[in-house]
PDB file of N, CA and C in Angstrom:
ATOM      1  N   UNK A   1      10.666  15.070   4.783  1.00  0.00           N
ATOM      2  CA  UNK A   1       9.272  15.381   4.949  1.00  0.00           C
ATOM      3  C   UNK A   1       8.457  14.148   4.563  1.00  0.00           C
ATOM      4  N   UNK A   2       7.563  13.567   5.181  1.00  0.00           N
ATOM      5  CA  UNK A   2       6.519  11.862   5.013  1.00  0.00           C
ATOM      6  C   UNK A   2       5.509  12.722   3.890  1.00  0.00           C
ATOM      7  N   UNK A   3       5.640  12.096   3.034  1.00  0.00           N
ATOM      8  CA  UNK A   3       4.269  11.999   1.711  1.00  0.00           C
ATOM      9  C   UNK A   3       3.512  10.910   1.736  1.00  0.00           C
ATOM     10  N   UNK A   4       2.168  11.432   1.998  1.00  0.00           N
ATOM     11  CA  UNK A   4       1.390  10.197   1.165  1.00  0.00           C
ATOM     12  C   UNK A   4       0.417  10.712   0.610  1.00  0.00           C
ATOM     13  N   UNK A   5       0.476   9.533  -0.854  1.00  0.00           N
ATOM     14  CA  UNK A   5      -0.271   9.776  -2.322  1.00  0.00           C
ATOM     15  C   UNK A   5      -1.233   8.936  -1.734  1.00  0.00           C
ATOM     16  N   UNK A   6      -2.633   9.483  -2.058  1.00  0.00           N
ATOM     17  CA  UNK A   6      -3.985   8.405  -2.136  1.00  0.00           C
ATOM     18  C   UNK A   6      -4.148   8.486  -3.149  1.00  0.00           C
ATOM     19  N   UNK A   7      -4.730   7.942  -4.209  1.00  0.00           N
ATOM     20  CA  UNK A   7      -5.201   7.946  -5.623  1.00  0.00           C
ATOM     21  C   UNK A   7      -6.570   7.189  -5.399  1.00  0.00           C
ATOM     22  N   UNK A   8      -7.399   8.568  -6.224  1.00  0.00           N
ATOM     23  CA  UNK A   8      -9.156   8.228  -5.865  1.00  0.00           C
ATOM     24  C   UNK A   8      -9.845   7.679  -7.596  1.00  0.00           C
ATOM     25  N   UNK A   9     -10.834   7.537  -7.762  1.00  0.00           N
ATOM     26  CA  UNK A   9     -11.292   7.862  -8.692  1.00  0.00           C
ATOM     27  C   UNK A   9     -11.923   9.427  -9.032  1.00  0.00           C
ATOM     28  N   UNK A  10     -11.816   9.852  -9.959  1.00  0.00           N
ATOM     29  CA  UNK A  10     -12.242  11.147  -9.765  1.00  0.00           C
ATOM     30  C   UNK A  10     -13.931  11.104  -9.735  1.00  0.00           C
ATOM     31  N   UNK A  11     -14.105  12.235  -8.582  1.00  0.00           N
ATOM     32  CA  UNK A  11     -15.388  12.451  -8.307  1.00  0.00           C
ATOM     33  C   UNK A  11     -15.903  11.344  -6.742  1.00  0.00           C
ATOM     34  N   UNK A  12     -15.226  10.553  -7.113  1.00  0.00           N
ATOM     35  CA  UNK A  12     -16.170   9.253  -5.942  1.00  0.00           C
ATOM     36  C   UNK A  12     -16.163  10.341  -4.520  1.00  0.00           C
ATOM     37  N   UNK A  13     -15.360  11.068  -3.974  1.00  0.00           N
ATOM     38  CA  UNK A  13     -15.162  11.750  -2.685  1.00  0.00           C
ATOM     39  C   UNK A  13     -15.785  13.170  -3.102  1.00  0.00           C
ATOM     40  N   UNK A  14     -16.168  13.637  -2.027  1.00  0.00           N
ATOM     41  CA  UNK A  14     -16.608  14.933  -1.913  1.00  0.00           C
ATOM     42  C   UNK A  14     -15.598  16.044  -1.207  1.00  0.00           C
ATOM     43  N   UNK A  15     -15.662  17.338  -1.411  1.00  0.00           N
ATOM     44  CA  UNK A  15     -14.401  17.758  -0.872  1.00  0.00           C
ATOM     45  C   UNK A  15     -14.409  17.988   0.820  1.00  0.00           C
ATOM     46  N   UNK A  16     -15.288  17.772   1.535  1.00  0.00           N
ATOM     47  CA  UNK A  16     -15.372  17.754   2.446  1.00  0.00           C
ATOM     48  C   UNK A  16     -14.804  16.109   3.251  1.00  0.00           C
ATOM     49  N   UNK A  17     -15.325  15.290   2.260  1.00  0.00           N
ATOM     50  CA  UNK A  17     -14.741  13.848   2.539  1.00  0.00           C
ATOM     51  C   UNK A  17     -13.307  13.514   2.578  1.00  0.00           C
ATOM     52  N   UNK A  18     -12.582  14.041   1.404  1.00  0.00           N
ATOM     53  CA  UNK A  18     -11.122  14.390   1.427  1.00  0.00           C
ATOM     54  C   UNK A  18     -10.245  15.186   2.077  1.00  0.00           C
ATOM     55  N   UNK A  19     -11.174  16.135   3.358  1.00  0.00           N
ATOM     56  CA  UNK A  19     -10.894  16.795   3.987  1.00  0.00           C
ATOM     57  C   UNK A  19     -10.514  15.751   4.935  1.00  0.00           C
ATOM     58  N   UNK A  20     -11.453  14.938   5.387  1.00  0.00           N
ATOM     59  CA  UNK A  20     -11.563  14.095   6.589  1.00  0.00           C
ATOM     60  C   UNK A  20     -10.787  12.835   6.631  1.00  0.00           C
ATOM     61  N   UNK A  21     -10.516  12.670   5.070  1.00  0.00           N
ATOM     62  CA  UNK A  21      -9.796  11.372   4.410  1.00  0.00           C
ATOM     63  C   UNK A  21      -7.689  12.177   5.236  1.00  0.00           C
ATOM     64  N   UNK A  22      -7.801  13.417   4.944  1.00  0.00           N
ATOM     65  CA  UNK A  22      -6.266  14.043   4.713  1.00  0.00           C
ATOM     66  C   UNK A  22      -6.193  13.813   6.144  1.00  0.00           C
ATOM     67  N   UNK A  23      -6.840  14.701   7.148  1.00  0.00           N
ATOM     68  CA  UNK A  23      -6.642  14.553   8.333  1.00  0.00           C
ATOM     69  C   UNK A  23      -6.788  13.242   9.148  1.00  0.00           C
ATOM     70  N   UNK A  24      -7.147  12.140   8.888  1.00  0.00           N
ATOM     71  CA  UNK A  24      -7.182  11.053   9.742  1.00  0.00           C
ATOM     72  C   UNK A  24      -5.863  10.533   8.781  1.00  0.00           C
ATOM     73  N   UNK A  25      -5.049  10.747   7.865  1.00  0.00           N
ATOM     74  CA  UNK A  25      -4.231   9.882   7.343  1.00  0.00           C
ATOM     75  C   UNK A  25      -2.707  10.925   8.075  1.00  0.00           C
ATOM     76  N   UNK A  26      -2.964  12.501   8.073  1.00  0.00           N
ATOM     77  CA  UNK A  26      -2.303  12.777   9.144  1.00  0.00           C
ATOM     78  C   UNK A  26      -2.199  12.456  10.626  1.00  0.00           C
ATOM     79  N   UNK A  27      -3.124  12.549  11.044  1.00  0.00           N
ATOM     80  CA  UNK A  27      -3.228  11.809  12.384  1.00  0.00           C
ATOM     81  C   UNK A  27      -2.225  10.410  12.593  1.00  0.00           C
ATOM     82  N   UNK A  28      -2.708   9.896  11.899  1.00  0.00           N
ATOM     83  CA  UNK A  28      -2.149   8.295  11.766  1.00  0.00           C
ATOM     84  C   UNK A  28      -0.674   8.213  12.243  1.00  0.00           C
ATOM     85  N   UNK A  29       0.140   8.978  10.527  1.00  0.00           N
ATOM     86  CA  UNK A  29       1.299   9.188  10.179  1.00  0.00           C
ATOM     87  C   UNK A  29       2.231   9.823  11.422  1.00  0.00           C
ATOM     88  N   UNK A  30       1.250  11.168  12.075  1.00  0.00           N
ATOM     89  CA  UNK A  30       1.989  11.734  13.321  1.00  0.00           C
ATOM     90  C   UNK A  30       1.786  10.430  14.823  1.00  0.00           C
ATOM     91  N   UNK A  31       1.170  10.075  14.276  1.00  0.00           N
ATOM     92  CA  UNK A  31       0.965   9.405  15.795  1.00  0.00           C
ATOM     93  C   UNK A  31       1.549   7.942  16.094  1.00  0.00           C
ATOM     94  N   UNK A  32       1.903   7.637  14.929  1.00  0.00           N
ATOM     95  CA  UNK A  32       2.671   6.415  14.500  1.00  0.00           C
ATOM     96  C   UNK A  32       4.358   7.054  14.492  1.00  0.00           C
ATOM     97  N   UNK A  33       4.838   7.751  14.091  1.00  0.00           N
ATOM     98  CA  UNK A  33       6.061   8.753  14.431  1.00  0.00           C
ATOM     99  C   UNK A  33       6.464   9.124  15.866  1.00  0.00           C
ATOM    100  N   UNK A  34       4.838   9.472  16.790  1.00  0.00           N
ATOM    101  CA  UNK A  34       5.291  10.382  18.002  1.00  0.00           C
ATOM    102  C   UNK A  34       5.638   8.680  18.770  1.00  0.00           C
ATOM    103  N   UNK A  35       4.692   7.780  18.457  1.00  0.00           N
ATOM    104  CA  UNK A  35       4.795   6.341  19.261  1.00  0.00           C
ATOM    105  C   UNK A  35       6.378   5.721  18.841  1.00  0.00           C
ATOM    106  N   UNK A  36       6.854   6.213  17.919  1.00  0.00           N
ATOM    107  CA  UNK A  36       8.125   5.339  17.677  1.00  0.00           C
ATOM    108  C   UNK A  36       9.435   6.321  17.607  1.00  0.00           C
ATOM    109  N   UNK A  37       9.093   7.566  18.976  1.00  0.00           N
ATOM    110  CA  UNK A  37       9.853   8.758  19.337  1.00  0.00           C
ATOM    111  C   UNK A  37      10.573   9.136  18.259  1.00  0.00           C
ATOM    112  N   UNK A  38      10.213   9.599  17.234  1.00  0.00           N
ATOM    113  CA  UNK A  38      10.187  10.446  16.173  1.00  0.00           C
ATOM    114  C   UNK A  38      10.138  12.206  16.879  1.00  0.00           C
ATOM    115  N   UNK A  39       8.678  12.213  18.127  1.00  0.00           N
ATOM    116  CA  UNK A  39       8.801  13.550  17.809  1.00  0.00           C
ATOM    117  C   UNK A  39       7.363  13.838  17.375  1.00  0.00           C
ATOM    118  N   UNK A  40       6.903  15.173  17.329  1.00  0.00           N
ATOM    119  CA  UNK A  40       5.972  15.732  16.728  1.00  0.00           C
ATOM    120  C   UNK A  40       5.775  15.967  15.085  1.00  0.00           C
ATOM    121  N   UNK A  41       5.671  15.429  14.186  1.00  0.00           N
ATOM    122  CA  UNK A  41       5.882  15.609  12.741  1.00  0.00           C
ATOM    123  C   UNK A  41       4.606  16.078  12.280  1.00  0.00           C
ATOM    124  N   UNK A  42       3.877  16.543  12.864  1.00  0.00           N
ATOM    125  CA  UNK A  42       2.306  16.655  12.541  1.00  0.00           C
ATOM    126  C   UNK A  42       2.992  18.085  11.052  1.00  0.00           C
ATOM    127  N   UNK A  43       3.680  18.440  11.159  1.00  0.00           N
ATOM    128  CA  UNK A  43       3.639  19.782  10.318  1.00  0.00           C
ATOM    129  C   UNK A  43       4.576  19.856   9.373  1.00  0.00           C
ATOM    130  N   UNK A  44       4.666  18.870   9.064  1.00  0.00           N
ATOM    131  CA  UNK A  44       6.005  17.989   8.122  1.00  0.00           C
ATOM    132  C   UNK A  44       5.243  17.199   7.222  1.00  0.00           C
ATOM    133  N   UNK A  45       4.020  16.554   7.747  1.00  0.00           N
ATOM    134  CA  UNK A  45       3.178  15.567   6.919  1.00  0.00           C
ATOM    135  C   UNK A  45       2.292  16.164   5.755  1.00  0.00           C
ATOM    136  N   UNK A  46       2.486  15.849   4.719  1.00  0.00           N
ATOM    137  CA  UNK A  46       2.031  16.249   3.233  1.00  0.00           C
ATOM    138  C   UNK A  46       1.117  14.915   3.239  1.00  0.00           C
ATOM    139  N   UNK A  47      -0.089  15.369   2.490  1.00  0.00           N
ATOM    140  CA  UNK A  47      -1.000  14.121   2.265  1.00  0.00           C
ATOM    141  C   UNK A  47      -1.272  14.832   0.601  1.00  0.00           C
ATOM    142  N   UNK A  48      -1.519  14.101  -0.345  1.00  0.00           N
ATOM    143  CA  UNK A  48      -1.869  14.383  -1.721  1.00  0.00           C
ATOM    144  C   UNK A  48      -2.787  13.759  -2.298  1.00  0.00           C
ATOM    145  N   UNK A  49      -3.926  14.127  -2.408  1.00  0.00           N
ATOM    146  CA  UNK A  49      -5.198  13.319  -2.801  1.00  0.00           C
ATOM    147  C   UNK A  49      -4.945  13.597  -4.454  1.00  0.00           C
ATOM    148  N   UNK A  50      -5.016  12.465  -5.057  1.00  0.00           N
ATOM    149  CA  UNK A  50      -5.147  12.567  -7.050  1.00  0.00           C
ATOM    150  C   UNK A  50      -6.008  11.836  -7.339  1.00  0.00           C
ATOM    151  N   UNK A  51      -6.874  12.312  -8.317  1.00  0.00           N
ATOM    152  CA  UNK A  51      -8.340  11.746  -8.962  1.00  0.00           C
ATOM    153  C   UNK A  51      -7.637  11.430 -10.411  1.00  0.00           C
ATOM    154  N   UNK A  52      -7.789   9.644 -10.574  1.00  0.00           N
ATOM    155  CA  UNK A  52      -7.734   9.433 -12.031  1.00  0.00           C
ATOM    156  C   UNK A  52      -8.746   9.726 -12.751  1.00  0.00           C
ATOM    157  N   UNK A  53      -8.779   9.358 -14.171  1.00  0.00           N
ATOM    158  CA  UNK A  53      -9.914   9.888 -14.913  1.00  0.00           C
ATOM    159  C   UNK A  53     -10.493   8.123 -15.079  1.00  0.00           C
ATOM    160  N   UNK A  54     -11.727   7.951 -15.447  1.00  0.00           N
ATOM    161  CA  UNK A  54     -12.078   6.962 -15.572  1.00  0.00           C
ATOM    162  C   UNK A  54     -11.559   5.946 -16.679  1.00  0.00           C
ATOM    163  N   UNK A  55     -11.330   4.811 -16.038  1.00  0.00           N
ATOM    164  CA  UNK A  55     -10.293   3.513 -16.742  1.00  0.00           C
ATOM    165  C   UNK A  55      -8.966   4.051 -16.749  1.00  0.00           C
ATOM    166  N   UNK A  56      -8.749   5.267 -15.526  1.00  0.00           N
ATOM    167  CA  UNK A  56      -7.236   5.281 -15.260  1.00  0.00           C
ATOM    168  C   UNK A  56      -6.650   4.502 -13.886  1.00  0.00           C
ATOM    169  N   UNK A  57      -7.407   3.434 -13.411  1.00  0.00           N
ATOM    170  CA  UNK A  57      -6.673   2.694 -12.723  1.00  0.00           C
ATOM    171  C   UNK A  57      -7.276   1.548 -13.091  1.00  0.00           C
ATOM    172  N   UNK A  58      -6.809   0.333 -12.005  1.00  0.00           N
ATOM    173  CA  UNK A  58      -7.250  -0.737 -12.188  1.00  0.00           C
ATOM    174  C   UNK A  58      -6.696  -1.465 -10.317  1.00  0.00           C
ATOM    175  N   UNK A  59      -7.689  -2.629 -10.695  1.00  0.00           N
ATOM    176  CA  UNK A  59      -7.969  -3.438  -9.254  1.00  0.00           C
ATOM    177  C   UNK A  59      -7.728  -4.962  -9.722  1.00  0.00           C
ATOM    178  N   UNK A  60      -6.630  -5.746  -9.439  1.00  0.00           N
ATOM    179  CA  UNK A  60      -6.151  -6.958  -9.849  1.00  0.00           C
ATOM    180  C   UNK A  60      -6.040  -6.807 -11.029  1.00  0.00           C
ATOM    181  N   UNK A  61      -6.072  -6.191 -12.055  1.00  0.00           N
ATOM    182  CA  UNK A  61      -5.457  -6.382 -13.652  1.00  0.00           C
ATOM    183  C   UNK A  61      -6.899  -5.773 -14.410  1.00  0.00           C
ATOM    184  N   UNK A  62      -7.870  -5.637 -13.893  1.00  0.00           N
ATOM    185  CA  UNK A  62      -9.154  -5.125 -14.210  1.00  0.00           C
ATOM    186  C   UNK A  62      -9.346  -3.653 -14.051  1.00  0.00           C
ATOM    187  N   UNK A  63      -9.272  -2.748 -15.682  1.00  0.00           N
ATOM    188  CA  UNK A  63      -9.678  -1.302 -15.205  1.00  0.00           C
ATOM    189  C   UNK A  63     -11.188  -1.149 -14.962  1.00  0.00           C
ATOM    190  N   UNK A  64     -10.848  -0.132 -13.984  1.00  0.00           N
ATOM    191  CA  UNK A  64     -12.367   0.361 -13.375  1.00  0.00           C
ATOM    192  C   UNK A  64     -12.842   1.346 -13.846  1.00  0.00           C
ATOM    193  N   UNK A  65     -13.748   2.025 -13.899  1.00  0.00           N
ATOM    194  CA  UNK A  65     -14.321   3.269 -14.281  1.00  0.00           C
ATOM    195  C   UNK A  65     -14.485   3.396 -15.444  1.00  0.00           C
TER     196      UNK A  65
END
């Protein structure tokens, strides 16, 4: 089954945005699969949106938030 983790900051997206974020990253994933005759995987694809808490990530060695 294809996973993909996005990791947000928490709050920056709205849940409607992460709606739109899941489905164009499905899209992608199936359509990049059906082009390299994989097949239809559209219903196999797991997308997992996770919100760190602030100064739980970082960007070049610099935490954010």
């Amino acid at each position: 089954m294809p996973s993909i983790r996005l990791t947000v900051p928490k709050d920056a997206w709205s849940q409607e945005e992460k709606g739109e974020l899941i489905a164009t990253l499905t899209d992608a994933m199936a359509g990049f699969a059906s082009e390299e005759g994989k097949g239809d995987i559209r219903q196999f694809v797991s997308v997992y949106v996770e919100e760190t808490a602030a100064g739980g990530y970082s960007i070049g060695g610099n935490v954010l938030g």
